[in-house]
N, C-alpha and C. Protein backbone atom coordinates (compact mmCIF):
# COMPACT_ATOMS: atom_id res chain seq x y z
N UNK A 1 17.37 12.00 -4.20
CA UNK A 1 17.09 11.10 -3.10
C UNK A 1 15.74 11.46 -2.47
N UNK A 2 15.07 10.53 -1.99
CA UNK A 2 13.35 11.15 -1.62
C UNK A 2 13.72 10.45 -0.24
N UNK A 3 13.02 11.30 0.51
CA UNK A 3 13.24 11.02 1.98
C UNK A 3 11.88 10.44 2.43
N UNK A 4 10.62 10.53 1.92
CA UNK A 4 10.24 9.56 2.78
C UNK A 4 9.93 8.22 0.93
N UNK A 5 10.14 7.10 1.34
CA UNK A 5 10.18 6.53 0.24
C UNK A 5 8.73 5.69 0.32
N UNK A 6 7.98 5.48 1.37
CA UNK A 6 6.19 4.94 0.93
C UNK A 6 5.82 6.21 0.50
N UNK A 7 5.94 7.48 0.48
CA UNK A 7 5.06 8.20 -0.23
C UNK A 7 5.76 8.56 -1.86
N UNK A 8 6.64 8.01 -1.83
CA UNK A 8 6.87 8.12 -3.42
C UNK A 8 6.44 6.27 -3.97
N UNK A 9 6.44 5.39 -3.28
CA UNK A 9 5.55 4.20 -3.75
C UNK A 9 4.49 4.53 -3.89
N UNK A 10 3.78 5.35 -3.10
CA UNK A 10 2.09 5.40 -3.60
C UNK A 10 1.64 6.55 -4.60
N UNK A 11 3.01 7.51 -4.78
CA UNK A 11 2.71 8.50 -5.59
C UNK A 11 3.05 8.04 -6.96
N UNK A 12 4.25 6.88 -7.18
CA UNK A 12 4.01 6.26 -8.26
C UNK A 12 2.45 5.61 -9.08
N UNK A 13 2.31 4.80 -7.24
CA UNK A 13 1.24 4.13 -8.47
C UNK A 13 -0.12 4.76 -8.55
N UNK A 14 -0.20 6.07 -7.60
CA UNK A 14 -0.93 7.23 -8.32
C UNK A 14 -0.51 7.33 -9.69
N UNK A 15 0.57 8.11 -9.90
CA UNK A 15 0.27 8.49 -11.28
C UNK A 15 0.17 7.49 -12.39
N UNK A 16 0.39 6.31 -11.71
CA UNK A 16 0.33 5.19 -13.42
C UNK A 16 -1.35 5.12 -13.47
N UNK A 17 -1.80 5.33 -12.30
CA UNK A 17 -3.39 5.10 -12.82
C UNK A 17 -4.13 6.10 -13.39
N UNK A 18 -3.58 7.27 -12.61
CA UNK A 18 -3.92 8.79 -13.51
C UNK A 18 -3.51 8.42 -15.24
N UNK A 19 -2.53 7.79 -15.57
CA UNK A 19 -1.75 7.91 -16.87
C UNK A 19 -2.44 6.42 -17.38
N UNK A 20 -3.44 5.45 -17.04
CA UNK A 20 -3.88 4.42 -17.64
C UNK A 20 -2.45 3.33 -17.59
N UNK A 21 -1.98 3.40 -16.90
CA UNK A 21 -0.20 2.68 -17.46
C UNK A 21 -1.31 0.98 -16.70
N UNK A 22 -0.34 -0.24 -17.37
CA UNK A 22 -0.98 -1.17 -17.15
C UNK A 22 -0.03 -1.82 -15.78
N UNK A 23 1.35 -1.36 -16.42
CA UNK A 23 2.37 -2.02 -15.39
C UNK A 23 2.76 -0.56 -14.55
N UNK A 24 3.18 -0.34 -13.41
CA UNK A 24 4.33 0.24 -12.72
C UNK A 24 5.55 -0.71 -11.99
N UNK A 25 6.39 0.07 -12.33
CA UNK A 25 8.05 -0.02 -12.12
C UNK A 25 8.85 0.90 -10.91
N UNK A 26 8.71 0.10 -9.63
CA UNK A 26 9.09 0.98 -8.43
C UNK A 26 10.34 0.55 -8.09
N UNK A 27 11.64 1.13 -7.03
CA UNK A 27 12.36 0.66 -6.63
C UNK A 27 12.16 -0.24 -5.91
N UNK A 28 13.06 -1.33 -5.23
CA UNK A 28 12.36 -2.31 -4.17
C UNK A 28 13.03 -1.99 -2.66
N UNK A 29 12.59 -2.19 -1.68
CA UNK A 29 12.84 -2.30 -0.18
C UNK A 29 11.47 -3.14 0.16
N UNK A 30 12.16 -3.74 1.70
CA UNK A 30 11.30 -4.55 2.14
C UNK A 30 10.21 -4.12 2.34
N UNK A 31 9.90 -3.02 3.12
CA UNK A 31 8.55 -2.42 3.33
C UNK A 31 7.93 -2.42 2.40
N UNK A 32 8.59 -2.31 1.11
CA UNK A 32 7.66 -1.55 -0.01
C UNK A 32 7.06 -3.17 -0.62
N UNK A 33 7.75 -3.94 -0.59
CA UNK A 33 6.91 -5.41 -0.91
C UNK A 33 6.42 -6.31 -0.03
N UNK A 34 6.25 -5.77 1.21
CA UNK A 34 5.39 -6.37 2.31
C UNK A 34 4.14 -5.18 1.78
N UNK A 35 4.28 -3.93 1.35
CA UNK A 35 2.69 -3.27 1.42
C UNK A 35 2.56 -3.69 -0.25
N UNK A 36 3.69 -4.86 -1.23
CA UNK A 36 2.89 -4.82 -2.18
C UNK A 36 1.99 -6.12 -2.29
N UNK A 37 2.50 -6.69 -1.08
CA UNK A 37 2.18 -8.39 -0.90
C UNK A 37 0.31 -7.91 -0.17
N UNK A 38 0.19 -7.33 0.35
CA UNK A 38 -1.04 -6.51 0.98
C UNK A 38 -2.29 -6.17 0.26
N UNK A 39 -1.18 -5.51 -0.27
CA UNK A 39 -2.58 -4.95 -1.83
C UNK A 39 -2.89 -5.99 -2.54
N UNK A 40 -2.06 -6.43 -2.81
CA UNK A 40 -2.28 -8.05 -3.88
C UNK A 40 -3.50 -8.87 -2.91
N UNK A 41 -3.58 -9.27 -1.80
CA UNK A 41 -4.35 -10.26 -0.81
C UNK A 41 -5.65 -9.55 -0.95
N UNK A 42 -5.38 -8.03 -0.77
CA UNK A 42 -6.99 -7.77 -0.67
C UNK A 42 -7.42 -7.02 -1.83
N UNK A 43 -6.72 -7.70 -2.98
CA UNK A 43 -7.54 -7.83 -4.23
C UNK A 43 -7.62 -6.33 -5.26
N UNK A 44 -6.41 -5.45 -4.83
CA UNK A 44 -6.20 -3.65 -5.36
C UNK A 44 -5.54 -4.07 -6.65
N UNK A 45 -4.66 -4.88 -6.69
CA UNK A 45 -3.47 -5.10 -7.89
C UNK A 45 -4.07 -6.48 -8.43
N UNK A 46 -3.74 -6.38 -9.86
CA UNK A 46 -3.72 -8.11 -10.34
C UNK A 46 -2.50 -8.58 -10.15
N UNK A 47 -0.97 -8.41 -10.21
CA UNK A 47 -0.46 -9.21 -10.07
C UNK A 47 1.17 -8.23 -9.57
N UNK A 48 2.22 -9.17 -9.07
CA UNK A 48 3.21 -7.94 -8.81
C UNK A 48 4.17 -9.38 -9.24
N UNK A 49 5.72 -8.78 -9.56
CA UNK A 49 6.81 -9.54 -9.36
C UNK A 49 7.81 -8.76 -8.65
N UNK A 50 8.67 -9.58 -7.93
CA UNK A 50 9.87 -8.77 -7.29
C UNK A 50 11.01 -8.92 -8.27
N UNK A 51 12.04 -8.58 -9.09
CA UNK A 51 13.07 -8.47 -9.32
C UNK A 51 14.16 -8.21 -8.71
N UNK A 52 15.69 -8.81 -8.18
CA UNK A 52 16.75 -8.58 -7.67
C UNK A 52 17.80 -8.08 -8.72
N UNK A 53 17.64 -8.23 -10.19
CA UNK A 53 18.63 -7.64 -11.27
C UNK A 53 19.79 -6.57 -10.51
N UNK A 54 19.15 -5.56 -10.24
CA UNK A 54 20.44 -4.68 -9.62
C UNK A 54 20.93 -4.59 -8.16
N UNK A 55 21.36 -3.67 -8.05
CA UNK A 55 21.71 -3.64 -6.65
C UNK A 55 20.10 -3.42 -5.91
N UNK A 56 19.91 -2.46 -5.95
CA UNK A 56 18.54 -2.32 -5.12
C UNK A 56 17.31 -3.53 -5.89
N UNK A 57 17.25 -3.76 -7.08
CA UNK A 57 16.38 -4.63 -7.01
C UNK A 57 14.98 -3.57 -7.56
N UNK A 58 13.69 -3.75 -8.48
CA UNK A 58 12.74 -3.45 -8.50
C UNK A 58 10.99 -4.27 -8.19
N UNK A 59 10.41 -3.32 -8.12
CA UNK A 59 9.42 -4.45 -7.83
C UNK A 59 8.04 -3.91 -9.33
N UNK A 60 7.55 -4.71 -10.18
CA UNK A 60 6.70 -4.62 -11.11
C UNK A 60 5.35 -4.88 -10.40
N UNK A 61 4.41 -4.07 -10.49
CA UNK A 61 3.05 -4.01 -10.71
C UNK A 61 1.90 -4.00 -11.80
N UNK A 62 1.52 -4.94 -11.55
CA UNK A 62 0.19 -4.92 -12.88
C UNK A 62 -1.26 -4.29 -12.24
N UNK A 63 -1.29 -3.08 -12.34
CA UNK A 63 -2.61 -2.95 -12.18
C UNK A 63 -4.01 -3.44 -12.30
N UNK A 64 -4.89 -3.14 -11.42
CA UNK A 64 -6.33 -3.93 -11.86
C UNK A 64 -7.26 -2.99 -12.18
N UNK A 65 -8.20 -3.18 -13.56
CA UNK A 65 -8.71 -2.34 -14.38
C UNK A 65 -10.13 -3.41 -14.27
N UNK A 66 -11.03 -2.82 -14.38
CA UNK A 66 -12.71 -2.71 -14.59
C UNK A 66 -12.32 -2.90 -16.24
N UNK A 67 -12.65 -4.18 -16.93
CA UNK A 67 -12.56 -4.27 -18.24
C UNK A 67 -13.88 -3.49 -18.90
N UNK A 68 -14.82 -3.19 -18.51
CA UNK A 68 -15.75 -2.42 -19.07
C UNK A 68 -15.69 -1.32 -18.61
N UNK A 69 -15.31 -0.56 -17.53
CA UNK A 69 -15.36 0.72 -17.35
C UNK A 69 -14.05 1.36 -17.36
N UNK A 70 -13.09 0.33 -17.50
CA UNK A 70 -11.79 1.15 -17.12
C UNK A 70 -11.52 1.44 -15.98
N UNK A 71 -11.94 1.75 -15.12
CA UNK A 71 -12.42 2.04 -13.98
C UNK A 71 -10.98 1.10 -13.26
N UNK A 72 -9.95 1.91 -12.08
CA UNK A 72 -8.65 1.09 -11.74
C UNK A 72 -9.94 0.59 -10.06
N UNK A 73 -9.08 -0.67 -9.93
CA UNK A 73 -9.48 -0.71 -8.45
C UNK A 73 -9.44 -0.12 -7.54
N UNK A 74 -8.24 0.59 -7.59
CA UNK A 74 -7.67 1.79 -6.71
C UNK A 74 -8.13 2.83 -6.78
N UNK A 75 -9.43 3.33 -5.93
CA UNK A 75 -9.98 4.83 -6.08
C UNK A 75 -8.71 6.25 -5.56
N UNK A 76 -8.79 5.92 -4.94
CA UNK A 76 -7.48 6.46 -3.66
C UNK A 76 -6.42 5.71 -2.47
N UNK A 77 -4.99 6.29 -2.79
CA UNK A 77 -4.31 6.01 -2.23
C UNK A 77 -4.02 7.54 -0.65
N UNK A 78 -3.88 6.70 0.09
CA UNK A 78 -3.76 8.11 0.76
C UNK A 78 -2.74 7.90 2.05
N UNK A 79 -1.20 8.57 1.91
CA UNK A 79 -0.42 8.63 3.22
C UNK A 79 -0.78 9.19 4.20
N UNK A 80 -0.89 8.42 5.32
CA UNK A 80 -1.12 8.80 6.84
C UNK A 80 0.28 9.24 7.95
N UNK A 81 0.84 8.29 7.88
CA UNK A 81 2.33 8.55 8.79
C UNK A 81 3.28 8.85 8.29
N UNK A 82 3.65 10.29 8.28
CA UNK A 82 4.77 10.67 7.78
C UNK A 82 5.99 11.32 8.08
N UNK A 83 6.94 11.08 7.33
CA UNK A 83 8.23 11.43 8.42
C UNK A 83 8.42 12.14 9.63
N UNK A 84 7.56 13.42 9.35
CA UNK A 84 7.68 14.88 10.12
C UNK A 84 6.81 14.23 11.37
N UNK A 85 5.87 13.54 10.94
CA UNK A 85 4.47 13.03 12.01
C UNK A 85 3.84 12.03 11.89
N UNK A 86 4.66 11.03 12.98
CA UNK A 86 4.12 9.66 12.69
C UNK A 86 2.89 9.75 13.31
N UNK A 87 1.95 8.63 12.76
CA UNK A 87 0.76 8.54 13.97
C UNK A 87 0.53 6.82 14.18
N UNK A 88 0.75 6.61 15.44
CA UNK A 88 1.00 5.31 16.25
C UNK A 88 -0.13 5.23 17.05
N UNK A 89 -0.85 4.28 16.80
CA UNK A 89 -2.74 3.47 17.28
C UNK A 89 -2.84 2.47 18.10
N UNK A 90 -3.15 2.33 19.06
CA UNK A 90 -3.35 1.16 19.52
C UNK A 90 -4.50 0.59 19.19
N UNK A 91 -4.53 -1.14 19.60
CA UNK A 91 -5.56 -1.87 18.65
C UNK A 91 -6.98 -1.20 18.75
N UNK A 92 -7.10 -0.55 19.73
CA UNK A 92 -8.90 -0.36 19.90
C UNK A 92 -8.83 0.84 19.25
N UNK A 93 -8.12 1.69 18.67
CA UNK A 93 -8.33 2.51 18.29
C UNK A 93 -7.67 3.02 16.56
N UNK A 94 -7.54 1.83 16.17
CA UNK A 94 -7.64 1.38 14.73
C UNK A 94 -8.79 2.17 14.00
N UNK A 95 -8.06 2.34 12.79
CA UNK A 95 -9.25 3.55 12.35
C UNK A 95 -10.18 2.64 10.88
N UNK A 96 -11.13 2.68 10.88
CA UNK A 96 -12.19 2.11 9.62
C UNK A 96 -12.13 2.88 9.00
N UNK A 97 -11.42 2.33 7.49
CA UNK A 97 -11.67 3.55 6.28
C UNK A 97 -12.85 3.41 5.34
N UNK A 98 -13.59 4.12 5.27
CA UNK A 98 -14.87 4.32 4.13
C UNK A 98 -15.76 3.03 5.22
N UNK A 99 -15.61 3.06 6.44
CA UNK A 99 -17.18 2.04 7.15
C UNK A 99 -16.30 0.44 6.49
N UNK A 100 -15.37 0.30 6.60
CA UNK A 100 -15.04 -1.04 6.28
C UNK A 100 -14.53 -1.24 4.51
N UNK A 101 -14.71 -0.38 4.19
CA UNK A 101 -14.68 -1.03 2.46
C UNK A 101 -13.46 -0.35 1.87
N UNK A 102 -12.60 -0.61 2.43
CA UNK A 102 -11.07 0.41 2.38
C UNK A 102 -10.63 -0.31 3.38
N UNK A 103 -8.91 -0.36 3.10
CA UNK A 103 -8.00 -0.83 4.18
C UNK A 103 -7.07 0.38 4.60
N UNK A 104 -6.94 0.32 5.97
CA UNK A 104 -5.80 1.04 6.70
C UNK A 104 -4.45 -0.11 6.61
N UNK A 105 -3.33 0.33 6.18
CA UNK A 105 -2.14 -0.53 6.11
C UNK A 105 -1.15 0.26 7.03
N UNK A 106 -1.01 -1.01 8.11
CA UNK A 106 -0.50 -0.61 9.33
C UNK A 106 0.82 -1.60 9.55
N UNK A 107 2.06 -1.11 10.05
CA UNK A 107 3.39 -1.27 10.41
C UNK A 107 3.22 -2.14 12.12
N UNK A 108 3.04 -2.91 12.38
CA UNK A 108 3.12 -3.42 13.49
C UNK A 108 4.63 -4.22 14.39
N UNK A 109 4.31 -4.59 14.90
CA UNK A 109 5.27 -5.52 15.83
C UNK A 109 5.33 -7.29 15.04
N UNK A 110 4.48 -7.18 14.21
CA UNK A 110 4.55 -8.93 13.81
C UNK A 110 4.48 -8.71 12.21
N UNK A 111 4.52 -7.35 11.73
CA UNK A 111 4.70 -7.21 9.93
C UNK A 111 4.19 -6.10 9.81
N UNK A 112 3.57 -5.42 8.49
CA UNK A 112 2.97 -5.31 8.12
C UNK A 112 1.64 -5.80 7.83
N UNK A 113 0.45 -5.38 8.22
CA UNK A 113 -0.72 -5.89 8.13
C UNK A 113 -1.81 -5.08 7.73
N UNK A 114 -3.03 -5.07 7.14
CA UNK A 114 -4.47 -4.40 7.36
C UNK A 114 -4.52 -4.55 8.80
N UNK A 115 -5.47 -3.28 9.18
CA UNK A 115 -6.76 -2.93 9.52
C UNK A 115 -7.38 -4.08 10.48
N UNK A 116 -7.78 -4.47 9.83
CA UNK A 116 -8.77 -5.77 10.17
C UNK A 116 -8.14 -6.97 10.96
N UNK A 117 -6.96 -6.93 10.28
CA UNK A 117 -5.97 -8.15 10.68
C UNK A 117 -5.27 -7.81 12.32
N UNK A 118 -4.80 -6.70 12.17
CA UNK A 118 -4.30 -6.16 13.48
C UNK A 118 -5.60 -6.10 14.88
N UNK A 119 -6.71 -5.71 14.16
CA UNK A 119 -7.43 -5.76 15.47
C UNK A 119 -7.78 -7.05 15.73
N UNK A 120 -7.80 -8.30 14.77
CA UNK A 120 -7.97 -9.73 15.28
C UNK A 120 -7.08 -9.70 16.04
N UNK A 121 -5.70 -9.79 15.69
CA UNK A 121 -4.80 -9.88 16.15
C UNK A 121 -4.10 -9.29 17.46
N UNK A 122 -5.05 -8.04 17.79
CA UNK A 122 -5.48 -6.86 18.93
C UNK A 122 -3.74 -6.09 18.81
N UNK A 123 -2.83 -6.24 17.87
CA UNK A 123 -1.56 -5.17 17.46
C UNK A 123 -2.31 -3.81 17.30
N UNK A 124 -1.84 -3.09 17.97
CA UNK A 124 -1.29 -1.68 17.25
C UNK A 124 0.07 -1.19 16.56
N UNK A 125 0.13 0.36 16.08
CA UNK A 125 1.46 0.28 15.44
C UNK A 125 1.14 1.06 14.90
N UNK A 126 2.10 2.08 13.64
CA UNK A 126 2.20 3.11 12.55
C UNK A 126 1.42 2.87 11.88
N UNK A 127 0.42 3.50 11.82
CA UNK A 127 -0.88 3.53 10.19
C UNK A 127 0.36 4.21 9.07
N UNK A 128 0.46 3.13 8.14
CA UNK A 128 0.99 4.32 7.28
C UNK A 128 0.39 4.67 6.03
N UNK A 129 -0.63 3.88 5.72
CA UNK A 129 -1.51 4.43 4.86
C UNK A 129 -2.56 3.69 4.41
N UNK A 130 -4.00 4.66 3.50
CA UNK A 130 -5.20 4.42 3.35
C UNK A 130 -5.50 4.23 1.95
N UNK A 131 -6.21 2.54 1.78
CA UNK A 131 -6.38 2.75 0.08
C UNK A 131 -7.81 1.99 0.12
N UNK A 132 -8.59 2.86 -0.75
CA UNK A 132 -9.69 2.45 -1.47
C UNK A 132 -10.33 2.79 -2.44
């Protein structure tokens, strides 16, 4: 049983990119396909499906690859809020990852959202993690 379960979603699809894998195969919960609906919008993944087959249900990822370099879209995935120590932001103090060219994926009061979206939106809430 893994107790915190976004850091075994992002440690999955760490290692499928470490390992070249084209697809990853995660368990499903809501959180975990509101942050896969996320990545997909701002363009990290080519494509995802949700599956309900079992009881819990999985969710498929197709990675996005640089056809000439190989090169994954995903430089780094990186957990911020974690079980032991959440860290909770208010809107003005939303954090910019890499000067804008990276998203913070943040837990709010109206979803899951980026970065960007929350401070339009002027939400704060749980950063729970950094990908670029």
């Amino acid at each position: 049983m893994h107790s915190d379960p976004i850091s075994d979603f992002l440690t999955r699809i760490r290692n499928a990119i470490k390992a070249n894998h084209l697809i990853v195969e995660i368990p499903s919960s809501n959180l975990k396909k509101r942050i896969t609906e996320v990545l997909f919008e701002q363009g990290f993944i080519q494509s995802y499906k949700f599956e309900d087959n079992q009881v819990q249900g999985t969710i498929k990822i197709a990675l996005k690859y640089n056809p000439q370099t190989r090169k994954n879209a995903i430089v780094e995935l990186k957990r911020i809020s974690k079980p032991g120590l959440r860290k909770y932001v208010g809107h003005d103090k939303l954090p910019r990852v890499l000067s804008g060219l990276g998203i913070a994926i943040v837990s709010t009061s109206k979803g899951v959202i980026t970065d960007k979206q929350a401070r339009e939106q002027k939400l704060g809430g749980e950063v729970l993690c950094y990908v670029y």
